[in-house]
Structure formats: structure tokens, C-alpha cells
C-alpha atoms as a PDB file:
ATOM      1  CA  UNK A   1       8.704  68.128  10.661  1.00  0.00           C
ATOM      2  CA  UNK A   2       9.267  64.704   9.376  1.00  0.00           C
ATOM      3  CA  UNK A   3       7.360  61.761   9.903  1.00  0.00           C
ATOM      4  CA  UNK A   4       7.682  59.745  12.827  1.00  0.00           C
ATOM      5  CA  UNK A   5       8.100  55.982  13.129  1.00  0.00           C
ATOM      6  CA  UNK A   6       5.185  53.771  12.295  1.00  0.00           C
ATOM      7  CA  UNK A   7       4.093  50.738  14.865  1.00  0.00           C
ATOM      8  CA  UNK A   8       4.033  48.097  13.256  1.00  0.00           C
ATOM      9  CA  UNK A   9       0.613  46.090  13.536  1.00  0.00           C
ATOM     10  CA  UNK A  10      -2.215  44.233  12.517  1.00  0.00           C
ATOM     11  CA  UNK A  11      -4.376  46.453   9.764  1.00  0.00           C
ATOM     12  CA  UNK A  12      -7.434  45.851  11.408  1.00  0.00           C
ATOM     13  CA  UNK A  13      -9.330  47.390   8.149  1.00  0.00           C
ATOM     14  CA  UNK A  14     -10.205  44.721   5.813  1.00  0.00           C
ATOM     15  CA  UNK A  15      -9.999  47.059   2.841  1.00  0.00           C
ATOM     16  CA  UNK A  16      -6.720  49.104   3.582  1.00  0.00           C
ATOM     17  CA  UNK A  17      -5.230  45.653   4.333  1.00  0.00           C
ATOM     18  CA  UNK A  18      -5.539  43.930   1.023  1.00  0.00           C
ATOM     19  CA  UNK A  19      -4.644  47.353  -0.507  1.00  0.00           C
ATOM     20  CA  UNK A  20      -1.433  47.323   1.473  1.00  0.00           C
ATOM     21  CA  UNK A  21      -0.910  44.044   0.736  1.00  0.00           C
ATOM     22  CA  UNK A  22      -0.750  44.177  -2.598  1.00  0.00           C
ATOM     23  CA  UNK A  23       1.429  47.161  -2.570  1.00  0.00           C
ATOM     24  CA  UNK A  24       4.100  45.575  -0.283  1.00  0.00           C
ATOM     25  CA  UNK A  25       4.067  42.383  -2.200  1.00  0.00           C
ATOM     26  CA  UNK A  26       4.729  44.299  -5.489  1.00  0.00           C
ATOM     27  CA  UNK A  27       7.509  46.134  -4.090  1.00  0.00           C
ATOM     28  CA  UNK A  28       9.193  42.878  -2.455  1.00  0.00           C
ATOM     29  CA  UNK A  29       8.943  41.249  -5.562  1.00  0.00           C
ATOM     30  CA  UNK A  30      10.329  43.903  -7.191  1.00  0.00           C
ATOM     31  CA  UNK A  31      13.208  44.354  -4.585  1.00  0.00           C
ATOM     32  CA  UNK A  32      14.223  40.296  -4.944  1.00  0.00           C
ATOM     33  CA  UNK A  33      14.267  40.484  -8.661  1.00  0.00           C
ATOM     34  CA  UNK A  34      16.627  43.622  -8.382  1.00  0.00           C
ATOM     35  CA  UNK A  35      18.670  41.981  -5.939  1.00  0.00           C
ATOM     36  CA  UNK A  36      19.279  38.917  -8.314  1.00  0.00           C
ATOM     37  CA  UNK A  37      20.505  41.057 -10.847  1.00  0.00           C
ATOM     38  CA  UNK A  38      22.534  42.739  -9.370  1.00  0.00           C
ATOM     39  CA  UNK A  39      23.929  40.926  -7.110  1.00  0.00           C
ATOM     40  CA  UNK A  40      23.747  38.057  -9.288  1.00  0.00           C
ATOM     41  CA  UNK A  41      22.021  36.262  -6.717  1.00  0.00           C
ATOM     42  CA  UNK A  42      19.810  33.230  -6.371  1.00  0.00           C
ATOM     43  CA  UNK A  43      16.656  34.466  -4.826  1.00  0.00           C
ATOM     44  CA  UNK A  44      13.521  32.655  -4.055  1.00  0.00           C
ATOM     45  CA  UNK A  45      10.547  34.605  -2.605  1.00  0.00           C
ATOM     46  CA  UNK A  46       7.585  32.437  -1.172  1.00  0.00           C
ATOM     47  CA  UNK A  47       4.315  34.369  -0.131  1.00  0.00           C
ATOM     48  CA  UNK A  48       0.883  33.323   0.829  1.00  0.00           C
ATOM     49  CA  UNK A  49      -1.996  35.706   0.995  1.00  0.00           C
ATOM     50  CA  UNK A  50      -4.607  35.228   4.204  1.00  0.00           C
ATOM     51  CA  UNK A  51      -6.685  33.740   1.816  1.00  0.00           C
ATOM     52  CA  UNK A  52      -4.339  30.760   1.175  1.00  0.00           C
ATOM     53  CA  UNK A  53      -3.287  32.742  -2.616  1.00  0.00           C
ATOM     54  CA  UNK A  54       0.365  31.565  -3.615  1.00  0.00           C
ATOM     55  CA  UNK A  55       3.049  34.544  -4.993  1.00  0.00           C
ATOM     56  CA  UNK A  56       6.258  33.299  -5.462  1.00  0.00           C
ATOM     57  CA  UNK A  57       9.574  34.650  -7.459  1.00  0.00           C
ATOM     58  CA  UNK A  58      12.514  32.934  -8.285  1.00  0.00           C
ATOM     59  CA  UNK A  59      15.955  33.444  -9.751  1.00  0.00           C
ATOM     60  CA  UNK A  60      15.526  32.364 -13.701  1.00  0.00           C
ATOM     61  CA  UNK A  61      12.310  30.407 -12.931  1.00  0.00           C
ATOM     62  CA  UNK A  62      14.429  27.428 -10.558  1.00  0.00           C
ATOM     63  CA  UNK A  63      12.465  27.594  -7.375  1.00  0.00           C
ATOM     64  CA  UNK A  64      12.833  23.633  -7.198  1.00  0.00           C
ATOM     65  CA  UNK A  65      16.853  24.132  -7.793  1.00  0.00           C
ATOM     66  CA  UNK A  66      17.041  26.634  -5.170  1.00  0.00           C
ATOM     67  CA  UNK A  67      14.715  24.732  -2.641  1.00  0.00           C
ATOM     68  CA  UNK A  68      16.432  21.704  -3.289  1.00  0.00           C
ATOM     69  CA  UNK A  69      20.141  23.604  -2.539  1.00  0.00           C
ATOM     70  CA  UNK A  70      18.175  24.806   0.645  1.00  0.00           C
ATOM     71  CA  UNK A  71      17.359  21.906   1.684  1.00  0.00           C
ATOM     72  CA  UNK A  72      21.225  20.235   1.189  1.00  0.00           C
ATOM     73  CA  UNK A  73      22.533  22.997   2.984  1.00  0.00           C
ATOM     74  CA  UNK A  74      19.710  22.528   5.859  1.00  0.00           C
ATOM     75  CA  UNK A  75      20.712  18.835   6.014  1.00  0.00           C
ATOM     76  CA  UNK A  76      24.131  19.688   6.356  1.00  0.00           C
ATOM     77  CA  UNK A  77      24.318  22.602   8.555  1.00  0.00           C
ATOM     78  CA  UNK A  78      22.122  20.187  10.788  1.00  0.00           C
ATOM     79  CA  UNK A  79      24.831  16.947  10.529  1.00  0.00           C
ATOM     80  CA  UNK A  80      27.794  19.466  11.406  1.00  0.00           C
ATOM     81  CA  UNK A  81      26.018  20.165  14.734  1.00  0.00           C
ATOM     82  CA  UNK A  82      24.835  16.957  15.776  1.00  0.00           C
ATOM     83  CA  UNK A  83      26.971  14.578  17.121  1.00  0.00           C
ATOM     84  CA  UNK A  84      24.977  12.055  18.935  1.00  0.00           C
ATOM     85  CA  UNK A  85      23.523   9.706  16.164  1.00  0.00           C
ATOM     86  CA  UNK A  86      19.842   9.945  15.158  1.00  0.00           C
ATOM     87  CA  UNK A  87      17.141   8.788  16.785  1.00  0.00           C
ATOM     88  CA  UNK A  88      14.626   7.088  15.710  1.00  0.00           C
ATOM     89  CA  UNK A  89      12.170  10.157  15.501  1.00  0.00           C
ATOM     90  CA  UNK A  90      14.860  12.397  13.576  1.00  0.00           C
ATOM     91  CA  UNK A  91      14.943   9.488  10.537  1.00  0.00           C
ATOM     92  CA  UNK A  92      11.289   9.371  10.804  1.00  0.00           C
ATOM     93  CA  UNK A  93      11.199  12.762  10.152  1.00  0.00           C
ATOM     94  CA  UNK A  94      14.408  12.487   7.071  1.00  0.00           C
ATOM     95  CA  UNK A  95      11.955   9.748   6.105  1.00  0.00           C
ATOM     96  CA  UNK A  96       8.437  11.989   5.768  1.00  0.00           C
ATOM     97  CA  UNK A  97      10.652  14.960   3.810  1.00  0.00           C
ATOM     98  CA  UNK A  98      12.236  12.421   1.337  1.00  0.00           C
ATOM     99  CA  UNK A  99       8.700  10.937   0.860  1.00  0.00           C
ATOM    100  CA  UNK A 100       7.213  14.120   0.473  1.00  0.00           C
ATOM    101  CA  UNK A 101      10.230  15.440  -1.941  1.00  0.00           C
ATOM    102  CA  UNK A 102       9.192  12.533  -4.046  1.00  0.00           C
ATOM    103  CA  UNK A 103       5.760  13.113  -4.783  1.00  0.00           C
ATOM    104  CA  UNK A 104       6.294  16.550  -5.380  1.00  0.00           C
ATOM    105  CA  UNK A 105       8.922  15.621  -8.104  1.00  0.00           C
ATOM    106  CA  UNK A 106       6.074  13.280  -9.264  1.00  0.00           C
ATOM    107  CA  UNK A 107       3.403  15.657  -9.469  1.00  0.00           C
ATOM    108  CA  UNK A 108       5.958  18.065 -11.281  1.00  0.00           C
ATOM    109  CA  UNK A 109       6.271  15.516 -13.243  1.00  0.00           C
ATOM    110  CA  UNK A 110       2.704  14.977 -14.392  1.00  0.00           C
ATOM    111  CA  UNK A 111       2.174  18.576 -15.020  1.00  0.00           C
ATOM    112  CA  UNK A 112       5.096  18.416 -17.406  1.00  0.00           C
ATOM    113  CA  UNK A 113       3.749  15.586 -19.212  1.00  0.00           C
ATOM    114  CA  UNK A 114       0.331  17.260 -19.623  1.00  0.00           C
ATOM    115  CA  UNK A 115      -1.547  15.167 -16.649  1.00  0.00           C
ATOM    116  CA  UNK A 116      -3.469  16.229 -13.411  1.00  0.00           C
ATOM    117  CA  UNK A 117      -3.375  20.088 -14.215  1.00  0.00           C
ATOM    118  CA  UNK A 118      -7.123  20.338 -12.992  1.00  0.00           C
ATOM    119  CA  UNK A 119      -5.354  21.158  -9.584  1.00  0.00           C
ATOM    120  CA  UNK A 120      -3.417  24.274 -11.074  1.00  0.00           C
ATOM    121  CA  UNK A 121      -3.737  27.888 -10.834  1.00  0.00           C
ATOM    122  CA  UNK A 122      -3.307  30.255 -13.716  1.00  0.00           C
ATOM    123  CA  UNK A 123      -0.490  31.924 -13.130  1.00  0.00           C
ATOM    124  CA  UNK A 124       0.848  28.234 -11.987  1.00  0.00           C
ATOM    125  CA  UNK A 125      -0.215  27.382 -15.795  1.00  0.00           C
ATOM    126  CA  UNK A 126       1.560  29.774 -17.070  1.00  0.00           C
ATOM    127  CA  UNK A 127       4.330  29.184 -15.262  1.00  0.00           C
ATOM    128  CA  UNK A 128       4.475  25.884 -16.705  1.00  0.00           C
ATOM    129  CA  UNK A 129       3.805  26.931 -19.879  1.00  0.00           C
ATOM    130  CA  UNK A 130       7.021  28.747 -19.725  1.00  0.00           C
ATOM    131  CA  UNK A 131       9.011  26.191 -18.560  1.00  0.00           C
ATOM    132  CA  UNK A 132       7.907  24.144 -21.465  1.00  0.00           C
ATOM    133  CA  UNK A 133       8.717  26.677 -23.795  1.00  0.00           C
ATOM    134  CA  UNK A 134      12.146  27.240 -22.374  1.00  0.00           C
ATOM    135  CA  UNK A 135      12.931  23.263 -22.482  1.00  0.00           C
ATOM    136  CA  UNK A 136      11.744  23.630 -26.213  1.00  0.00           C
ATOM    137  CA  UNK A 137      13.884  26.208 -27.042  1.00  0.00           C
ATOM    138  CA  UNK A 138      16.789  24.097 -25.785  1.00  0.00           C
ATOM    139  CA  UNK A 139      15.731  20.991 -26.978  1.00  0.00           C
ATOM    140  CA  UNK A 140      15.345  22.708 -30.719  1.00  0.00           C
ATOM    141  CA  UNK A 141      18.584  24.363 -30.546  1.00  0.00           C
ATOM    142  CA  UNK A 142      20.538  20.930 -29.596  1.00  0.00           C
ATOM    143  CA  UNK A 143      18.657  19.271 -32.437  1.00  0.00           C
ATOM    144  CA  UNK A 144      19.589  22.002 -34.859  1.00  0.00           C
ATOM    145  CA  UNK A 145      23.095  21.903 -34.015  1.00  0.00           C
ATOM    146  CA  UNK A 146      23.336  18.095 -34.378  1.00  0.00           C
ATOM    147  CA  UNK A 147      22.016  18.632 -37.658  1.00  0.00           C
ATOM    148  CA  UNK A 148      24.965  20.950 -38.752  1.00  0.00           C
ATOM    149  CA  UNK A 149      27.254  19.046 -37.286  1.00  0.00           C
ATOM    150  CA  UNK A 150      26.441  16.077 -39.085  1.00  0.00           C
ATOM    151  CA  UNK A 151      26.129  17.768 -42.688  1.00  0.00           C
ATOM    152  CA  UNK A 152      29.568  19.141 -41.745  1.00  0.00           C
ATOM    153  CA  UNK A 153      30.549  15.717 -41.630  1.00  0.00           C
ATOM    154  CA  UNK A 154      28.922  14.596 -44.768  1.00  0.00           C
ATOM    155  CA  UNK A 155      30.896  17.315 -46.725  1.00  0.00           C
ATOM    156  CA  UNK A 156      34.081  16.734 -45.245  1.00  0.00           C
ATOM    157  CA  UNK A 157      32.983  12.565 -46.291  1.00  0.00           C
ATOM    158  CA  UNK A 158      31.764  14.211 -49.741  1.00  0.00           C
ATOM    159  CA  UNK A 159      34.698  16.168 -50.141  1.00  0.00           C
ATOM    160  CA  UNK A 160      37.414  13.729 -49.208  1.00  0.00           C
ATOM    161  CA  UNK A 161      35.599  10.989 -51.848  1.00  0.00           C
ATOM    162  CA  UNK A 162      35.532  13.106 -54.515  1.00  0.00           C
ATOM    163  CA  UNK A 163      39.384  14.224 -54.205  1.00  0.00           C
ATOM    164  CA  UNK A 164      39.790  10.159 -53.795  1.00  0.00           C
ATOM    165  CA  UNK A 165      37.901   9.757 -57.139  1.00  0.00           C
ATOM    166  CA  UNK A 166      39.773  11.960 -58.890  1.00  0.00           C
ATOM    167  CA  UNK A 167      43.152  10.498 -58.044  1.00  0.00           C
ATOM    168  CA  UNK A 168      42.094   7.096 -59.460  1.00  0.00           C
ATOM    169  CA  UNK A 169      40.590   8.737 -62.699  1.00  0.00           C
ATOM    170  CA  UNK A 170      44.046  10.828 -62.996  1.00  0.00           C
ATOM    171  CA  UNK A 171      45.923   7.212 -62.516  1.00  0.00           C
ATOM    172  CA  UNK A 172      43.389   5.381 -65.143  1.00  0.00           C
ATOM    173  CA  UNK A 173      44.263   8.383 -67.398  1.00  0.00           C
ATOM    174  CA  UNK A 174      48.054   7.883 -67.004  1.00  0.00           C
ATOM    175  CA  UNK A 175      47.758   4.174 -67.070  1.00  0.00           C
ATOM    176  CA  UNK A 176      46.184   4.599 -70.346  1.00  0.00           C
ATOM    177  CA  UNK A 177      47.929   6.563 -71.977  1.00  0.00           C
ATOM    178  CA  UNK A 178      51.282   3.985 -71.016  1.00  0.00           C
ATOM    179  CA  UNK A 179      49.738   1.328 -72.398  1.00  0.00           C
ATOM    180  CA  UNK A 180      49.303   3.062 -75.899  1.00  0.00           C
ATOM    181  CA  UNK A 181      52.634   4.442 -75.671  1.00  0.00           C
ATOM    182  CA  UNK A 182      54.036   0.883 -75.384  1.00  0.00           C
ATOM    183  CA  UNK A 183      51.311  -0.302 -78.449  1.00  0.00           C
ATOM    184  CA  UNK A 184      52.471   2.527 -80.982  1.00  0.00           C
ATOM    185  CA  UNK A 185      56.417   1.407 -79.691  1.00  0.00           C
ATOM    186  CA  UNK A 186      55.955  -2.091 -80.379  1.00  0.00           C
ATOM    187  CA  UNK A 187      54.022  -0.959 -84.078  1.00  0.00           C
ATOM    188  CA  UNK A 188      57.109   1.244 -84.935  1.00  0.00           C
ATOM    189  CA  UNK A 189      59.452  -1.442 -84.100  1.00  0.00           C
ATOM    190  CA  UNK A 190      57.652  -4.241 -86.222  1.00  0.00           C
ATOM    191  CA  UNK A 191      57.259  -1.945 -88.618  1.00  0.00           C
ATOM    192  CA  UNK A 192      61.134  -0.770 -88.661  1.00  0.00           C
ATOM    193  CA  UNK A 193      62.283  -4.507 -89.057  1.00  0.00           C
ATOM    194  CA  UNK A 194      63.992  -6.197 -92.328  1.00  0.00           C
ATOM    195  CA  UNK A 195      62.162  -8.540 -94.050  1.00  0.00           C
ATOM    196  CA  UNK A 196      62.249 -11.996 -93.113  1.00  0.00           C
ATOM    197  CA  UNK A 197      64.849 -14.386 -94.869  1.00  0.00           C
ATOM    198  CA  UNK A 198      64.037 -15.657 -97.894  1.00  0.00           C
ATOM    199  CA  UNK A 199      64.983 -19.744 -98.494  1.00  0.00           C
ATOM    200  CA  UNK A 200      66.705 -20.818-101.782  1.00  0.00           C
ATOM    201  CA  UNK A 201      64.194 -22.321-103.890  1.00  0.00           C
ATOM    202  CA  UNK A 202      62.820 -18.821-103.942  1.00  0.00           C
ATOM    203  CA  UNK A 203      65.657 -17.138-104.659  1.00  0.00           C
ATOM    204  CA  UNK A 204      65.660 -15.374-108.427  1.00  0.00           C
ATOM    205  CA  UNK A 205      67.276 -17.367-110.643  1.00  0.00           C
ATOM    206  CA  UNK A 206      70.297 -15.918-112.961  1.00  0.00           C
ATOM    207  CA  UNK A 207      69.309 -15.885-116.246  1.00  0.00           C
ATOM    208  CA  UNK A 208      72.377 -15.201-118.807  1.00  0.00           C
ATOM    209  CA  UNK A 209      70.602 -15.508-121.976  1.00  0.00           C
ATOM    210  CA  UNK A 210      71.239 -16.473-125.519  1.00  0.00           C
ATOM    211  CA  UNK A 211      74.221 -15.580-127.604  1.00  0.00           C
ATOM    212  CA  UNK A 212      72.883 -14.159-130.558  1.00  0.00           C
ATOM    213  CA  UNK A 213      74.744 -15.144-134.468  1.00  0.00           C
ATOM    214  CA  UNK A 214      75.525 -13.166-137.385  1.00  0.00           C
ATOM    215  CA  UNK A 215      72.718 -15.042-139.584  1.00  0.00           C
ATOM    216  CA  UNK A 216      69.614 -13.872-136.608  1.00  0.00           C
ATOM    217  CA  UNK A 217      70.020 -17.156-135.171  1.00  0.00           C
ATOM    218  CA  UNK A 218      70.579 -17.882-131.347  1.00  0.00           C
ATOM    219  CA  UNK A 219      72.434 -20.557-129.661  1.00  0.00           C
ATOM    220  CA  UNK A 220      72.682 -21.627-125.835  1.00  0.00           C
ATOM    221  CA  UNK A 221      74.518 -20.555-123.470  1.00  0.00           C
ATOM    222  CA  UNK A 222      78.010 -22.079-123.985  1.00  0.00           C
ATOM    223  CA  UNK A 223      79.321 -24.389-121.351  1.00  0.00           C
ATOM    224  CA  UNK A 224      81.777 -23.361-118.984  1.00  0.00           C
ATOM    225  CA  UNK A 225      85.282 -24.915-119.881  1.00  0.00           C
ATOM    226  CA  UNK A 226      86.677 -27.257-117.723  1.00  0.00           C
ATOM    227  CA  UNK A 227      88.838 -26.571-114.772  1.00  0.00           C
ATOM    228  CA  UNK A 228      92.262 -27.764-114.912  1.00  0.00           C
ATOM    229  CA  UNK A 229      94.283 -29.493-111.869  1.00  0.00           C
ATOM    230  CA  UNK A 230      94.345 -26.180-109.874  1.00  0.00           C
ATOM    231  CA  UNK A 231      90.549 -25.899-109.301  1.00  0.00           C
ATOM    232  CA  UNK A 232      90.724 -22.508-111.476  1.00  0.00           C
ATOM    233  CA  UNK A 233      89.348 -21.420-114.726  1.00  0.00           C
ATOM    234  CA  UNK A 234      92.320 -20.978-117.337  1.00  0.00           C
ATOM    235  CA  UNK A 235      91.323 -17.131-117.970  1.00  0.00           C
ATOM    236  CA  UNK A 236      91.891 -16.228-113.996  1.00  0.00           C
ATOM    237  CA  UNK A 237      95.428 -18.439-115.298  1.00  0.00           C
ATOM    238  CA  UNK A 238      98.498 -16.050-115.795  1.00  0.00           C
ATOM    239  CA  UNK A 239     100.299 -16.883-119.103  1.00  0.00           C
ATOM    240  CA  UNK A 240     103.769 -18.351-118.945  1.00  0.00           C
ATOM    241  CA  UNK A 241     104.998 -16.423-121.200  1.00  0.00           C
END
């Protein structure tokens, strides 16, 4: 025979209460953080014990995120359906949630920074901790992938200088080697030139010599004879006859 259906009531036991109370509290934290996976869901559990004892469970640690959507989507649902404009009370009222949004964001913001976390729980320390570890891992990984980036940069710089500096050395080279092309030209053609003309005092003299004699004696050079009217020498001078 199964079970039949439990009232719901008060535990008046003090004892089976708390016991119960933790039990259901596992299982509904269990239950959200199920339903967030699988559902891929953004869950936020809030749950205070009768003792005033915070439990709370949220979707990737972002229980401000997800209050903070609430709270949009409040405002809104609330501006669809009023028509009227507000009264004085109702900005009041925007007033005291804004003011108390704002020092919540500051005392967030002073835990964060290492101040006023005389007023936190344990577990509320550790949560923090783990926010600050999260943020660290994310800062770290942005600051090592600046880093690559720029020493990819630097090589591409290095890289692009040094083919740049070994086009001008390959131009030097060739330049070079042009200019002692032209040199050794220049050599071979001096060198390949006829000597320079000589004037006439310098010229070598024709020397015909002495007529030697029968008797060992030598005479000078006879004179050349005369030339007749003609302007020739009587040997070049056909004979008449």
C-alpha cells in the first residue's frame, strides 16, 4: 500500500527540523545546478536559514548579473503596465533601490580590493576568493596573449629588416664589382694604346757613314750633286740617248 500524501506543515521538532532542512536545501541546490546544465539556464537560488544563515547558488558564480537582469526585467514589466505617470512615492521608492544598488556595488567593491572583509562569512570568503582567482586567470591569459602577439610582430619587423639588409648588401656587392669592371676596362685600354708621338728633335738621326779608300783611309760622306733645272737628281734622269 503506498504512501499517502504528506501535509505540509510547520516541523514543530527543533531537531528533525534542522535535519530536514539541511536535507531539502542540499537537494534544491542540487536540483538548480542540474537545471542550469541542462537546460543551460541562468539560475539563482537565494536561501536563508531561521537563524538568519545565507545559502545561495548561482549560474557560473554571477548572482549580481542575474539579479541585476531581474531587476531590468522587474522595471520593465512594471513600465509596460503602468500608464499613469509616477508619483511621487513610486520615484521615492526607484530612488531608495538605486541608492541601495549603489552601495552594494560599493561594498562589492571593497571586498574586491581587499577592504572591510571583517563583515564576511567563510563561505562568502571563499566565494570571493574564487572570483579573484577567476579574474586572474583572465587577466593572465590576456597578458600572455599580448605578449605573443607582440613578439609575432617583432619577428615579422626582424624578418622583413633582415631581407631589407640583404638586398642592399647584394646591391653594394653588384655595385662593386661594376666599378672594378670599369677600372680593369679603362687599365686594358691605356694599356692597349700606341705610344705617344714623338717630336723631331728626337727623332734618330740617319747616319750614312764614311766611305772607306783603298790605302785604310776614310773620307766624308760625299756631297750630293746638284740638281739641275728640273728639281731632279741627274741619276733619276733618263739618258737621251
Amino acid at each position: 500500500m503506498g504512501r499517502g500524501r504528506v501535509q505540509l506543515k510547520r516541523i514543530e521538532n527543533k531537531i528533525n527540523r534542522q535535519v530536514t532542512f539541511s536535507k531539502r536545501r542540499s537537494g534544491l541546490l542540487k536540483k538548480a545546478h542540474e537545471l542550469s546544465i541542462l537546460c543551460d539556464a541562468e539560475v539563482a537560488l537565494i536561501i536563508f536559514s531561521t537563524k538568519g544563515k545565507l545559502y545561495e547558488y548561482s549560474t557560473d558564480s554571477c548572482m549580481d548579473r542575474i539579479l541585476e537582469r531581474y531587476e531590468r526585467y522587474c522595471y520593465a514589466e512594471k513600465a509596460l503596465q503602468v500608464t499613469e505617470p509616477e508619483s511621487q512615492g513610486d520615484k521615492c521608492h526607484e530612488y531608495g533601490k538605486l541608492k541601495n544598488k549603489i552601495e552594494a556595488l560599493q561594498k562589492s567593491r571593497s571586498h574586491l580590493m581587499g577592504e572591510k572583509l571583517d563583515t564576511l562569512s567563510l563561505k562568502e570568503l571563499q566565494h570571493l576568493d574564487q572570483q579573484l582567482e577567476t579574474a586572474l586567470k583572465h587577466i593572465r591569459s590576456q597578458r600572455t596573449q599580448l605578449l605573443l602577439n607582440s613578439i609575432a610582430e617583432l619577428q615579422r619587423k626582424e624578418k622583413s629588416l633582415l631581407e631589407h639588409n640583404s638586398l642592399l648588401e647584394k646591391k653594394i656587392t653588384e655595385n662593386e664589382l661594376a666599378t672594378k669592371w670599369k677600372q680593369q676596362r679603362q687599365q686594358d685600354q691605356e694599356s692597349s694604346s700606341p705610344p705617344p708621338f714623338l717630336p723631331t728633335n728626337d727623332l734618330p738621326t740617319l747616319n750614312l757613314g764614311t766611305y772607306p779608300v783603298s790605302n785604310g783611309q776614310e773620307v766624308a760622306e760625299p756631297t750630293l750633286t746638284r740638281m739641275n733645272s728640273n728639281g731632279l737628281p741627274p741619276w733619276m734622269l733618263r739618258s737621251s740617248t
